[in-house]
Protein backbone atom coordinates (compact mmCIF):
# COMPACT_ATOMS: atom_id res chain seq x y z
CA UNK A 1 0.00 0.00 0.00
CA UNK A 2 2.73 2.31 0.79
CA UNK A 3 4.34 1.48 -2.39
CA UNK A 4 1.25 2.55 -4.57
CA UNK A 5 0.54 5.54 -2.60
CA UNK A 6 4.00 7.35 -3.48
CA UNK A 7 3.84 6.39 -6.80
CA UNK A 8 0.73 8.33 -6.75
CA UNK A 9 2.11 11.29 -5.15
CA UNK A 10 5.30 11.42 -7.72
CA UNK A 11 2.54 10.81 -10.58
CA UNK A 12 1.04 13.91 -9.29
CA UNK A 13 3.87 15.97 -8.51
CA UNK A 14 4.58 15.62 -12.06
CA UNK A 15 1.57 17.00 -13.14
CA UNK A 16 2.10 19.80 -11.22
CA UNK A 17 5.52 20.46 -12.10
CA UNK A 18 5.26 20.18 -15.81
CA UNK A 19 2.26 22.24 -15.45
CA UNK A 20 0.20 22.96 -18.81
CA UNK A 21 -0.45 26.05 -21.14
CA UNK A 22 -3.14 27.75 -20.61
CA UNK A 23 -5.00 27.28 -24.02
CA UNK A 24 -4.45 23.15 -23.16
CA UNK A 25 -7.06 21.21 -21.70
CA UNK A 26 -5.84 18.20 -19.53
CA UNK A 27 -8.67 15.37 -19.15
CA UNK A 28 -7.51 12.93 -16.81
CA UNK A 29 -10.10 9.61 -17.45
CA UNK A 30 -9.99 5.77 -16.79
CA UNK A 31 -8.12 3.86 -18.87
CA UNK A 32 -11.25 1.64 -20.86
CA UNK A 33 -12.02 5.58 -22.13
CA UNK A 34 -8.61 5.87 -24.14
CA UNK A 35 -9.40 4.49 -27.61
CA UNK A 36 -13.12 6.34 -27.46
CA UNK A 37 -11.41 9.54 -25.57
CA UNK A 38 -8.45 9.58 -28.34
CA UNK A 39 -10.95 9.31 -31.26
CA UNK A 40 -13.27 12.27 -29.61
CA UNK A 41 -10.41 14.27 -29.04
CA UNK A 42 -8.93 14.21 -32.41
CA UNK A 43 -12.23 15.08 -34.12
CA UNK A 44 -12.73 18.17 -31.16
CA UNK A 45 -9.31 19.29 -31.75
CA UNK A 46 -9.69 19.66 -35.74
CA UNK A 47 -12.78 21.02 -35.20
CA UNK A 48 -12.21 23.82 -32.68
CA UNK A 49 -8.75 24.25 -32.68
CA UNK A 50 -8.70 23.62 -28.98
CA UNK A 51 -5.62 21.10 -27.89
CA UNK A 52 -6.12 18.28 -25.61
CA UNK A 53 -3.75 16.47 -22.98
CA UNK A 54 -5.29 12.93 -21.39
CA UNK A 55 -4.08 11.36 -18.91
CA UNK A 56 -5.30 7.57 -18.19
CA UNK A 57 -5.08 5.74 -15.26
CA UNK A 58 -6.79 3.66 -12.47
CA UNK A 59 -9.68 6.03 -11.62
CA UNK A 60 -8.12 6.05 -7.63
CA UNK A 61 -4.95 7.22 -8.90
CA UNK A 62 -5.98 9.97 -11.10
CA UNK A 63 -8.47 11.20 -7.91
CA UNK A 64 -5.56 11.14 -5.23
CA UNK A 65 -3.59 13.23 -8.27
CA UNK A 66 -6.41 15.54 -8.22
CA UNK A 67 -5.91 15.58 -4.39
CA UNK A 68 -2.85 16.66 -4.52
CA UNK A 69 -3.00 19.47 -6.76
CA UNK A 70 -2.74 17.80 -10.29
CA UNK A 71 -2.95 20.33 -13.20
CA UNK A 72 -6.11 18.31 -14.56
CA UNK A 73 -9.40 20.35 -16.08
CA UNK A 74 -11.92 17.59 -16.49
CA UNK A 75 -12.40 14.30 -14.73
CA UNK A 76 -13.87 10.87 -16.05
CA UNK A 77 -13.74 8.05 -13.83
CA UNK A 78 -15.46 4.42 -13.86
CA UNK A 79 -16.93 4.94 -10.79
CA UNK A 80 -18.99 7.43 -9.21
CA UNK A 81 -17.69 7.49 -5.82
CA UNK A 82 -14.85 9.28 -6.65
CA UNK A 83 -16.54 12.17 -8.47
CA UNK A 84 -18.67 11.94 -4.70
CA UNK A 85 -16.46 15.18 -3.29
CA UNK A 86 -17.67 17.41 -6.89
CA UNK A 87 -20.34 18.52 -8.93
CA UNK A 88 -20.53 15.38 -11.96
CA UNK A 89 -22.66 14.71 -14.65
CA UNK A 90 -23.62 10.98 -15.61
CA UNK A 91 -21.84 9.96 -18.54
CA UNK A 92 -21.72 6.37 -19.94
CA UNK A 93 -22.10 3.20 -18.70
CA UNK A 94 -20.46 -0.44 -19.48
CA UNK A 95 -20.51 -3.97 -18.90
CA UNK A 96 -18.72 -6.73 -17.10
CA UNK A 97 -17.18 -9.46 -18.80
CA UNK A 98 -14.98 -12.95 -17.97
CA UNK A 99 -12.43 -13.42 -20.16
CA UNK A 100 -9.80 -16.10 -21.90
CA UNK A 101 -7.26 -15.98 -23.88
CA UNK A 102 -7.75 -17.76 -27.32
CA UNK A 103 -4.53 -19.93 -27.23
CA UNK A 104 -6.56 -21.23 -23.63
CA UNK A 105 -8.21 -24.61 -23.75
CA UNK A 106 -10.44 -23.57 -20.69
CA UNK A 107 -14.26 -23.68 -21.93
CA UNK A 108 -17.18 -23.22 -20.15
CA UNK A 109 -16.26 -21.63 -17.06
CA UNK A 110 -18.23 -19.18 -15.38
CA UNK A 111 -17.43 -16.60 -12.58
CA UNK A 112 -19.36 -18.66 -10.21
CA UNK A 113 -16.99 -21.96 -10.78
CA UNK A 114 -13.58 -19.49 -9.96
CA UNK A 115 -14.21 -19.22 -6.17
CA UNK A 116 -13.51 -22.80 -5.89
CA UNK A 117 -11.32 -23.98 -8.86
CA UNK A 118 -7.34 -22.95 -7.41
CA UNK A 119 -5.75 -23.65 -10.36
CA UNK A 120 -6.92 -21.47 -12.59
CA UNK A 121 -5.08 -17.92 -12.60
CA UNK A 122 -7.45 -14.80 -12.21
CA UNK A 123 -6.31 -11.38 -12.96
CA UNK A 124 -8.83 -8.75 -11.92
CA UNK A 125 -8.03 -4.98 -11.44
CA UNK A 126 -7.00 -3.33 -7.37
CA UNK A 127 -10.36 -3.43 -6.03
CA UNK A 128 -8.46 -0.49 -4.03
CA UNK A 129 -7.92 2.34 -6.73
CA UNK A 130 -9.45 -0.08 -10.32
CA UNK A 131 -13.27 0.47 -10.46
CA UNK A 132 -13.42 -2.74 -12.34
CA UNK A 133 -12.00 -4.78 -9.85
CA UNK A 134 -14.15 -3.15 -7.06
CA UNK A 135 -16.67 -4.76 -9.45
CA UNK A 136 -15.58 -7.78 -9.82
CA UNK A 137 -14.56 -8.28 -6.55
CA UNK A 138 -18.21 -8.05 -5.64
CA UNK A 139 -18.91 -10.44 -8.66
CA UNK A 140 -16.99 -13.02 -6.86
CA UNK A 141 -18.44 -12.45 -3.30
CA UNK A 142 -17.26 -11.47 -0.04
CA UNK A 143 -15.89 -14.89 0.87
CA UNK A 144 -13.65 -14.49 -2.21
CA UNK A 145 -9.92 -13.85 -1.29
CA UNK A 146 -8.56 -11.81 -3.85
CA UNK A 147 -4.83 -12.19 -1.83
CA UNK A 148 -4.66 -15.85 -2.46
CA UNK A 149 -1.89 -17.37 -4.62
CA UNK A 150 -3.94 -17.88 -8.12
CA UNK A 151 -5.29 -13.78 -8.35
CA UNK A 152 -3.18 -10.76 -9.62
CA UNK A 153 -3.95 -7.20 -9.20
CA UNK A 154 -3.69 -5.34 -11.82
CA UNK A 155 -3.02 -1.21 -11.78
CA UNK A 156 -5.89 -0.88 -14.18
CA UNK A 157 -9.08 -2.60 -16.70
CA UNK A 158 -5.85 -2.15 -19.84
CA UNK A 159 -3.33 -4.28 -17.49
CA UNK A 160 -5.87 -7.21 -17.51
CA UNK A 161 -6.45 -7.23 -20.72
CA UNK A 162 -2.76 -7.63 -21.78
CA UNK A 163 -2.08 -10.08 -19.32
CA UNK A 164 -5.00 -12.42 -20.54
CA UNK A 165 -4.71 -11.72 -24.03
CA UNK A 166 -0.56 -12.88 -23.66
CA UNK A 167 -2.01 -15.76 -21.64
CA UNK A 168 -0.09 -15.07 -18.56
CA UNK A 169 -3.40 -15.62 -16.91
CA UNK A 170 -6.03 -17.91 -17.45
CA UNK A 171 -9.30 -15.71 -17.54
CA UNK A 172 -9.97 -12.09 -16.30
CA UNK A 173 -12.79 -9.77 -14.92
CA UNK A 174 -12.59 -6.93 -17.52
CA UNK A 175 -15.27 -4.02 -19.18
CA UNK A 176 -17.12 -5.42 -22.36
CA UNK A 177 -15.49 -2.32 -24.05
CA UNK A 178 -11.82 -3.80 -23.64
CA UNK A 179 -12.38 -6.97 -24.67
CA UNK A 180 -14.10 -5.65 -28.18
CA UNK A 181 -10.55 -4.29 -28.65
CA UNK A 182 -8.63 -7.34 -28.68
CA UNK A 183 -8.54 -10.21 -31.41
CA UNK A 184 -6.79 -12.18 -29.18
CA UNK A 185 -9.17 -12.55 -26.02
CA UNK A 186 -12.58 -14.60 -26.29
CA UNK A 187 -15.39 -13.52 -23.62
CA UNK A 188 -16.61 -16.93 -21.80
CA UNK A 189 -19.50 -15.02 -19.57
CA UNK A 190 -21.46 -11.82 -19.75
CA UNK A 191 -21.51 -11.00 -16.30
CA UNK A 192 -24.84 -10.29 -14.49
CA UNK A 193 -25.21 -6.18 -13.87
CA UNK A 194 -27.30 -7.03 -11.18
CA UNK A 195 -24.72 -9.15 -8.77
CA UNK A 196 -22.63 -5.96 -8.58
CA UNK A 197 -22.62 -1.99 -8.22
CA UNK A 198 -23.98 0.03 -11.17
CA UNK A 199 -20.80 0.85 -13.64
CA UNK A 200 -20.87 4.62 -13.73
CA UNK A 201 -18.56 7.04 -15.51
CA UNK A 202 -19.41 10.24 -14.31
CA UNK A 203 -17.61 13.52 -16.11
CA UNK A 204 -16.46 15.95 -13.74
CA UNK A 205 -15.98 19.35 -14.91
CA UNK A 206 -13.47 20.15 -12.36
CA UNK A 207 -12.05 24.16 -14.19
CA UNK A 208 -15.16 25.13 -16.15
CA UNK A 209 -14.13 28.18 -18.16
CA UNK A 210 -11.26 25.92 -19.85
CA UNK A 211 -12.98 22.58 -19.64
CA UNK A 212 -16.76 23.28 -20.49
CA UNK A 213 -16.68 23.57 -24.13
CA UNK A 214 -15.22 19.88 -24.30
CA UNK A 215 -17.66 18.47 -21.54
CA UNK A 216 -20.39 19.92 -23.44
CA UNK A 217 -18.92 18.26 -26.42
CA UNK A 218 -18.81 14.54 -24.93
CA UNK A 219 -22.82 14.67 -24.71
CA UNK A 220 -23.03 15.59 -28.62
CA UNK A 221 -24.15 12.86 -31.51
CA UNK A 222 -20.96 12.77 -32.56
CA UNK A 223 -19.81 11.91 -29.51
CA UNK A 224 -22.07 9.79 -28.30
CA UNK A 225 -21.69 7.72 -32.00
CA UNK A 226 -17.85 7.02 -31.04
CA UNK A 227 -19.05 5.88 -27.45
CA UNK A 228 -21.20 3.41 -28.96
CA UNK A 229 -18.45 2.35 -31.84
CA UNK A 230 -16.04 1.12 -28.66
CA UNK A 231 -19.30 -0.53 -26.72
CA UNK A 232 -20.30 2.22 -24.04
CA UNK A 233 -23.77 3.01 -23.58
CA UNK A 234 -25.14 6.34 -21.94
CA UNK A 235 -26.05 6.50 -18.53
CA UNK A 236 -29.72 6.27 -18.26
């Protein structure tokens, strides 16, 4: 724990000591956003001449950055209860998914079959700073111990991804919007919304003379259009 909170508090004192011009806006926003956030901010940028700067990262790690004085204008995280200390807007929504890799033989296996099968390697995200592993840990249940020998933490959704798609791990908890991205993962289970929390990605307009144009801009058709290319649905 120690460990991961300095690295948080260099992360942020680099933020704040690189500092940003003032015509820049700096969107710090969970990872599963950066292929839909990239896209958005390309076609914002040619559009309105208005550079962008994102930063992605667990959604704990980019709030204790804020915390600590991080240059950062808007704020997207997977989970509401860090946007709990601001003013947010409901954003988009996702879904949870089990995954394997395709060179794995495993078949069949369901998130209800992991809490008693040792042998098979889990990767899920920090349930401690990753929204998607404070997910899935409640996916696989309080008697669940995610410190036992078979599960890795990963610092974010991207991180479990990789490490199932490389199959250094035998299945992980990850958004439905990662696993579209890879060829190389197949998705054994669509995971029931209603075992765990909601999946919320508030948008937190944290300066708003620099950052409202672009928050404004993430609730537009064309916006919304990319969302829904990369798997994201609006919050209802």
């Amino acid at each position: 724990m120690c460990k991961k909170i300095i690295l948080s508090l260099m992360m942020s004192l680099l933020f704040v000591g690189c500092g940003q011009k003032d015509d820049v806006i700096t969107v710090g926003a969970a990872a599963s956003l950066k292929n839909a956030l990239d896209e958005i901010g390309q076609i914002y940028t040619d559009t309105y001449g208005e550079d962008i700067i994102f930063s992605y990262a667990g959604s704990g790690t980019l709030a204790l950055q804020i915390e600590h004085g991080a240059d950062i204008d808007i704020f997207i995280p997977a989970d509401r209860i860090y946007a709990s200390n601001y003013d947010s807007t409901p954003l988009l929504s996702n879904t949870l998914v089990l995954i394997k890799s395709k060179q794995n033989d495993i078949k069949d296996l369901t998130v209800s079959d992991l809490t008693r099968l040792d042998e098979v390697s889990i990767a899920i995200g920090d349930p401690e700073s990753v929204p998607a592993g404070k997910y899935a840990k409640e996916v696989l249940g309080d008697k669940f111990d995610i410190n036992r020998g078979n599960v890795n933490l990963a610092t974010d959704v991207v991180q479990v991804l990789n490490w199932v798609a490389t199959n250094n791990m035998d299945v992980g908890i990850v958004y439905l919007t990662d696993a579209l991205l890879s060829d190389d993962v197949e998705i054994l289970e669509y995971i029931d919304p209603s075992i765990h929390s909601p999946i919320s990605y508030p948008v937190v307009n944290i300066d708003k003379e620099k950052g409202n144009a672009f928050t404004e801009f993430l609730f537009s058709d064309t916006a919304t259009d990319i969302f829904n290319k990369y798997g994201f649905e609006r919050s209802r």
